[in-house]
N, C-alpha and C. Protein backbone atom coordinates (compact mmCIF):
# COMPACT_ATOMS: atom_id res chain seq x y z
N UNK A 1 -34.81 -7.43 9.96
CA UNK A 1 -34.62 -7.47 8.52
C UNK A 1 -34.61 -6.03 8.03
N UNK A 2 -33.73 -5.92 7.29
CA UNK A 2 -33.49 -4.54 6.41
C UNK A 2 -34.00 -4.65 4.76
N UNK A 3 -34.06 -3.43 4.41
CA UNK A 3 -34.09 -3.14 3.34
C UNK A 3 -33.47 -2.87 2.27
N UNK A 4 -32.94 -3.47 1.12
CA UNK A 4 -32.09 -2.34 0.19
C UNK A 4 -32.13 -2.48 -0.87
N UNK A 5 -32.25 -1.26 -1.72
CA UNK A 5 -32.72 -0.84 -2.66
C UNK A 5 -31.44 -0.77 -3.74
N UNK A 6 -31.58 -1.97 -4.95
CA UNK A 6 -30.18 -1.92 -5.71
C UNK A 6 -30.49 -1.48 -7.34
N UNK A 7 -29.71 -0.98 -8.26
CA UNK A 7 -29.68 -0.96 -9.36
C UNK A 7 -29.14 -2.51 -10.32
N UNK A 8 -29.67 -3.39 -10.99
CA UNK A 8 -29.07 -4.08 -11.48
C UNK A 8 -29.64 -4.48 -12.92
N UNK A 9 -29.04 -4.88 -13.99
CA UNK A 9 -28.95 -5.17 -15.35
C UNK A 9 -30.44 -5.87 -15.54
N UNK A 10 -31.39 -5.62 -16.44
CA UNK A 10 -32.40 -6.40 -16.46
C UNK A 10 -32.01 -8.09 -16.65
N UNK A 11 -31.25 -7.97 -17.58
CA UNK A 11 -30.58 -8.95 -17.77
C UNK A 11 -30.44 -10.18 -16.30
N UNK A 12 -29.94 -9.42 -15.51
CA UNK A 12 -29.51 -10.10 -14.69
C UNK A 12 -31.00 -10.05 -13.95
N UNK A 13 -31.37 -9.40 -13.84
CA UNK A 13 -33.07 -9.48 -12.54
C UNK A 13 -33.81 -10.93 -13.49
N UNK A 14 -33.87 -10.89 -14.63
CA UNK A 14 -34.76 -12.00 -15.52
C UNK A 14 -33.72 -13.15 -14.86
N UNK A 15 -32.29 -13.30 -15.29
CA UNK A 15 -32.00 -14.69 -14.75
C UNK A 15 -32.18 -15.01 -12.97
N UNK A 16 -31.95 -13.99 -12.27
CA UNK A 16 -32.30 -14.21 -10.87
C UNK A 16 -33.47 -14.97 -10.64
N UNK A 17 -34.81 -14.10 -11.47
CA UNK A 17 -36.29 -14.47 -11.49
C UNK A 17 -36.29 -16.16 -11.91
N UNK A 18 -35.58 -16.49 -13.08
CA UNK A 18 -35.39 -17.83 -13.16
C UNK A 18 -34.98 -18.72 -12.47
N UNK A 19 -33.57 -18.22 -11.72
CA UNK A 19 -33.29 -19.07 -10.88
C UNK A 19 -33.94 -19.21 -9.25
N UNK A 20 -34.75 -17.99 -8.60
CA UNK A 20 -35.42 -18.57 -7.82
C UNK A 20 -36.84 -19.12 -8.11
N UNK A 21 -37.09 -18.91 -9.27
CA UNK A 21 -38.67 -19.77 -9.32
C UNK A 21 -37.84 -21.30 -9.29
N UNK A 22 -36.90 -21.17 -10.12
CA UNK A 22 -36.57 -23.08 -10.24
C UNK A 22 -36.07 -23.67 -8.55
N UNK A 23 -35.61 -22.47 -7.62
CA UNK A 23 -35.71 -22.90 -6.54
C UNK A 23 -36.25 -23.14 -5.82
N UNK A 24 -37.71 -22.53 -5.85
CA UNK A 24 -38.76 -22.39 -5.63
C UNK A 24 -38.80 -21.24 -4.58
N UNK A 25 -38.28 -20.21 -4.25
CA UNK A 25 -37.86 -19.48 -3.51
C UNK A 25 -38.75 -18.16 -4.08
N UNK A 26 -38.37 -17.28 -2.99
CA UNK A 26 -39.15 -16.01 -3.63
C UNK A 26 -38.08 -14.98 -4.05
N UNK A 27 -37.51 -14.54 -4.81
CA UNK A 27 -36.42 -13.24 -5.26
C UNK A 27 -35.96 -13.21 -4.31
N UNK A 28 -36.30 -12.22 -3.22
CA UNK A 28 -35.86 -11.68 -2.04
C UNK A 28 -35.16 -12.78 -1.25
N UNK A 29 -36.18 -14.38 -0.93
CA UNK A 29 -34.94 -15.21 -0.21
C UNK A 29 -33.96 -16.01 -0.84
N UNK A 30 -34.44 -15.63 -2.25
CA UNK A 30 -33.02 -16.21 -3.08
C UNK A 30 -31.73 -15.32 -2.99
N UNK A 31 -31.73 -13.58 -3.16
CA UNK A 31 -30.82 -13.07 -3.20
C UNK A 31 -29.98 -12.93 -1.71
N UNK A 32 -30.94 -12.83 -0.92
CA UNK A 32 -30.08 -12.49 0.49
C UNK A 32 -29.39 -14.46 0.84
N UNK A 33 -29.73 -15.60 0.46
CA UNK A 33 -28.96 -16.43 0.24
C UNK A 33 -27.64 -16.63 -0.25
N UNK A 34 -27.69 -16.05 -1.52
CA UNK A 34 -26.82 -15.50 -2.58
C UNK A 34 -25.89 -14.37 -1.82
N UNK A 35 -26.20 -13.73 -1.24
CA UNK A 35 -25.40 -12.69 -0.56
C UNK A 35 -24.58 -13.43 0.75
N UNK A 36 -25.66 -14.50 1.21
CA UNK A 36 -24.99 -14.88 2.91
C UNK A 36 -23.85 -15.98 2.04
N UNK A 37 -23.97 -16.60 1.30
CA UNK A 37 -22.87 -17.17 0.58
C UNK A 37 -21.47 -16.49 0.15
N UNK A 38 -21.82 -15.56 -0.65
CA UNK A 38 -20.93 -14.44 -1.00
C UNK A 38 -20.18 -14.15 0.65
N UNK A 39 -20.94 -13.47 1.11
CA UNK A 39 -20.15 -13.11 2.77
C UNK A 39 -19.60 -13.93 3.44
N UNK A 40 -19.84 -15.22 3.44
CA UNK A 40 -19.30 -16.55 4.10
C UNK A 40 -17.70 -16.70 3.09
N UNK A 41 -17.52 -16.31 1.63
CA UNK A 41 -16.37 -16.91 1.46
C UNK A 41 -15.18 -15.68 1.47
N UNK A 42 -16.34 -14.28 1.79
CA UNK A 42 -15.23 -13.35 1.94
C UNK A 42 -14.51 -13.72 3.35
N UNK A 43 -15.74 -13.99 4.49
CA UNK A 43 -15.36 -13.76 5.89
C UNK A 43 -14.23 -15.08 5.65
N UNK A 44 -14.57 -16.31 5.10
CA UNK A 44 -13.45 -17.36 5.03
C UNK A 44 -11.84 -17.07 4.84
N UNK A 45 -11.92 -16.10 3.47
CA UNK A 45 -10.75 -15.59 2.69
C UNK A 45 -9.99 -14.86 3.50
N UNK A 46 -10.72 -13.71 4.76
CA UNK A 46 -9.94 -13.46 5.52
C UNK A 46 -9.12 -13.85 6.03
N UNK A 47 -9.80 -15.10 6.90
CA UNK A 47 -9.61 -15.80 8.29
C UNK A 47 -8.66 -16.16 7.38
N UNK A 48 -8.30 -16.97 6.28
CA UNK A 48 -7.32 -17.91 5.61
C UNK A 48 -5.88 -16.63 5.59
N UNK A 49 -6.10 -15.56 4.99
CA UNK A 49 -4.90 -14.78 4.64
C UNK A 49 -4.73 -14.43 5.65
N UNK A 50 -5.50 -14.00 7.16
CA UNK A 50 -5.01 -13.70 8.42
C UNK A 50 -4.20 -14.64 9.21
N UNK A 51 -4.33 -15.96 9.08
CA UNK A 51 -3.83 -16.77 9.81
C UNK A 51 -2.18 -17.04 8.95
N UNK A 52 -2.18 -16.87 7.05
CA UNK A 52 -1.44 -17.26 6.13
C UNK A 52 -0.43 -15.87 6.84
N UNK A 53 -0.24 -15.33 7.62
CA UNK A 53 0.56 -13.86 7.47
C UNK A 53 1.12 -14.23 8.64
N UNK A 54 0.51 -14.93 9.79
CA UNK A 54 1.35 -15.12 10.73
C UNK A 54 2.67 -16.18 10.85
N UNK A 55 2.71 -17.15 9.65
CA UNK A 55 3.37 -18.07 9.50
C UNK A 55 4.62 -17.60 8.43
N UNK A 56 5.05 -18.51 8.13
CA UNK A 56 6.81 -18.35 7.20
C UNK A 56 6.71 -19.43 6.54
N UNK A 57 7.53 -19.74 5.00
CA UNK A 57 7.84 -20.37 4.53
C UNK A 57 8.77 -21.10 5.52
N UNK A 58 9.68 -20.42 6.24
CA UNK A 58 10.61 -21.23 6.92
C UNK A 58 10.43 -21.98 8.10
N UNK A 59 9.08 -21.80 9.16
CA UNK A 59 8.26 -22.11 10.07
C UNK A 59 7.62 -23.45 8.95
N UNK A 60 7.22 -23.44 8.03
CA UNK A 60 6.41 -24.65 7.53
C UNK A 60 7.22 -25.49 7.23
N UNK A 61 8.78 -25.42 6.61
CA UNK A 61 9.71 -26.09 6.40
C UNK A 61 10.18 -27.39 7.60
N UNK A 62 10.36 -25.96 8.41
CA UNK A 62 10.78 -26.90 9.79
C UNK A 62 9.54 -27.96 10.14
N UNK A 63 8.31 -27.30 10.16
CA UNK A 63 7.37 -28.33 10.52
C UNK A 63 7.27 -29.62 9.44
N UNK A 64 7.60 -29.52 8.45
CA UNK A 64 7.62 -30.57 7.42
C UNK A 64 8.72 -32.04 7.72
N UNK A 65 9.84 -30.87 7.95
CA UNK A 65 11.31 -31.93 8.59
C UNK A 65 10.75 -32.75 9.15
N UNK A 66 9.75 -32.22 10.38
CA UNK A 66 9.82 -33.27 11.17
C UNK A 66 8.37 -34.76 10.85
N UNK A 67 7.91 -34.08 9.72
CA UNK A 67 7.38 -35.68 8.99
C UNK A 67 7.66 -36.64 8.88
N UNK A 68 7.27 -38.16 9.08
CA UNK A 68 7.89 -39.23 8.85
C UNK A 68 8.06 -39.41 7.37
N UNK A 69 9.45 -40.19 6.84
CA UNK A 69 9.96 -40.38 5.72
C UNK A 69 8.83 -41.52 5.12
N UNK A 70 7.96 -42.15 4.82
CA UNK A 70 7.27 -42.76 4.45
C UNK A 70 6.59 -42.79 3.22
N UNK A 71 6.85 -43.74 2.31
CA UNK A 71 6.24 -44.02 0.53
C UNK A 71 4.49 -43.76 0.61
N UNK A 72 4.82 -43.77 -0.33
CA UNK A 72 3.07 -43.27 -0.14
C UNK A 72 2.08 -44.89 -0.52
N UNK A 73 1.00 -44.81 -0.71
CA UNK A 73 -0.01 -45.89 -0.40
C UNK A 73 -0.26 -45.84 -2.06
N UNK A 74 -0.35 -47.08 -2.59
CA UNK A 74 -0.44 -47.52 -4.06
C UNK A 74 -1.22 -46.80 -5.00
N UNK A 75 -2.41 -45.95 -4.16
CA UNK A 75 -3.40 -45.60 -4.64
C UNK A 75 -3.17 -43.78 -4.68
N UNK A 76 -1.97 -43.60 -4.01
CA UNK A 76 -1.92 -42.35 -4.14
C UNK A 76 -0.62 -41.88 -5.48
N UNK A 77 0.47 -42.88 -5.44
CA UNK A 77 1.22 -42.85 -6.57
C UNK A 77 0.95 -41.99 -7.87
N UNK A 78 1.73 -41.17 -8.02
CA UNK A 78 1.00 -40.33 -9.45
C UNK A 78 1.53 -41.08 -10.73
């Protein structure tokens, strides 16, 4: 475990303080939560635009063609 030392808005330290007492959490394992969340949807966003770069509009096309022609189910109808 590390340490780090941040500047932030009182503002914002009072609602933090609120929201981990209502979590029942202590500051510290509320924010590094808050952070492993944050990092989970950057590391996601990557993986999504890394994989989105290797493909083509025209590669998804073709893969579409080969879908079966089929109506959709009553419940999906818009």
């Amino acid at each position: 475990m590390s340490t780090l030392s941040i500047s932030i808005p009182e503002s914002i330290r009072q609602r933090v303080e609120g929201l981990a007492q209502a979590d029942g959490v202590s500051i510290d394992s509320f924010i590094a939560t808050v952070l492993s969340q944050r990092v989970a949807v950057a590391d996601a966003d990557s993986y999504v635009r890394l994989r989105g770069n290797r493909g083509s509009a025209q590669q998804l096309l073709e893969i579409l063609s080969e879908a079966p022609q089929i109506d959709p189910e009553a419940q999906d109808i818009l």
